[in-house]
Protein backbone atom coordinates (compact mmCIF):
# COMPACT_ATOMS: atom_id res chain seq x y z
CA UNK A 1 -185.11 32.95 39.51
CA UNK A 2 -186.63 34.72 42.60
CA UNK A 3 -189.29 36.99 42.17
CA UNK A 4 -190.93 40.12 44.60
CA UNK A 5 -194.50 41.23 45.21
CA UNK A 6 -194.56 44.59 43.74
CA UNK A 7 -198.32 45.28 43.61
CA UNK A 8 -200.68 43.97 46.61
CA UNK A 9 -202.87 40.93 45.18
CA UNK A 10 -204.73 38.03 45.43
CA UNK A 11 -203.26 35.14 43.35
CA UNK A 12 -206.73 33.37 41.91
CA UNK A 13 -204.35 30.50 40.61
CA UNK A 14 -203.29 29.66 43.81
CA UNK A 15 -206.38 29.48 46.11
CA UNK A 16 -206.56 32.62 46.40
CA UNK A 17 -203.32 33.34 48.32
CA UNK A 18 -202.64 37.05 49.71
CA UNK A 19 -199.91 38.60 48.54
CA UNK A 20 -198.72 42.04 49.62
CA UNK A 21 -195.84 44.21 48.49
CA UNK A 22 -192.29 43.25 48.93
CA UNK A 23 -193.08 39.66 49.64
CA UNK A 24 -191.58 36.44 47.82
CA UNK A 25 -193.23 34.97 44.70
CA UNK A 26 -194.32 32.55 45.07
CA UNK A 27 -195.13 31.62 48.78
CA UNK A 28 -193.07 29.13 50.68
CA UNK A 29 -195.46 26.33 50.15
CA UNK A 30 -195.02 26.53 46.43
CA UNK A 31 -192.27 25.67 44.47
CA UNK A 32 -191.08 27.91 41.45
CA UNK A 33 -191.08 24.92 38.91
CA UNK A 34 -195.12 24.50 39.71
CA UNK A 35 -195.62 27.72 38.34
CA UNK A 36 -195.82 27.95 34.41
CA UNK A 37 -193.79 30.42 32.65
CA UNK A 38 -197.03 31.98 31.11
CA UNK A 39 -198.26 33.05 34.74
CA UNK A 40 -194.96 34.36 35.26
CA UNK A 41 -195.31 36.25 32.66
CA UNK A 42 -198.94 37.43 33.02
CA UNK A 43 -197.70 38.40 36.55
CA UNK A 44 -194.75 40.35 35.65
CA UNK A 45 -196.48 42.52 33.19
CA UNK A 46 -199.90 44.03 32.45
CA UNK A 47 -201.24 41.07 30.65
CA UNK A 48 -203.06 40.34 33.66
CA UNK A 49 -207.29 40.73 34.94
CA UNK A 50 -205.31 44.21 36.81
CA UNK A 51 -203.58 45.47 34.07
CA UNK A 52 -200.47 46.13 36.45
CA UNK A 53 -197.31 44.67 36.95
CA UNK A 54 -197.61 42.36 40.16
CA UNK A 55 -194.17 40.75 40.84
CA UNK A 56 -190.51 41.78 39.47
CA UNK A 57 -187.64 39.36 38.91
CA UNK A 58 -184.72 39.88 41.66
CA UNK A 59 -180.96 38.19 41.88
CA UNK A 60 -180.56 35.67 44.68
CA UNK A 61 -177.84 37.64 46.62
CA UNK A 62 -180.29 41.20 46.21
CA UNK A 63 -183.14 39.37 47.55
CA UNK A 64 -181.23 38.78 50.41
CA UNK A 65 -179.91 42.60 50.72
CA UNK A 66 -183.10 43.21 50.72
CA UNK A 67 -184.02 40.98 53.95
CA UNK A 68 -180.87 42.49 55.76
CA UNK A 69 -181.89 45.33 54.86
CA UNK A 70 -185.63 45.21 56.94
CA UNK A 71 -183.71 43.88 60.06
């Protein structure tokens, strides 16, 4: 599963690495099965230190629609 930055934030699980709307969670340096399902889930709803929903889940193929999209 892909996710997208929603919500501008600074991940303080991942040395603190910037992430602003409409970007990929998580970065290119990490890999999705480092990432445990309970921060996934603390990031995807308000169960969080922001109370906000950071990141949303997105398909493979609309990720890429998306991408196309910006060009």
């Amino acid at each position: 599963m892909k996710y997208e930055v929603i919500e501008d934030f600074v991940d303080l699980e991942d040395n603190n690495h910037e992430y602003s709307k409409n970007d990929e969670y998580p970065h290119k340096d990490k890999k999705i099965e480092d990432i445990s399902k309970e921060r996934i889930k603390a990031l995807s709803t308000k169960n969080n230190k922001r109370n906000k929903v950071l990141i949303k889940a997105v398909k493979e193929d609309q990720k890429e629609e998306t991408k196309n999209a910006k060009k």
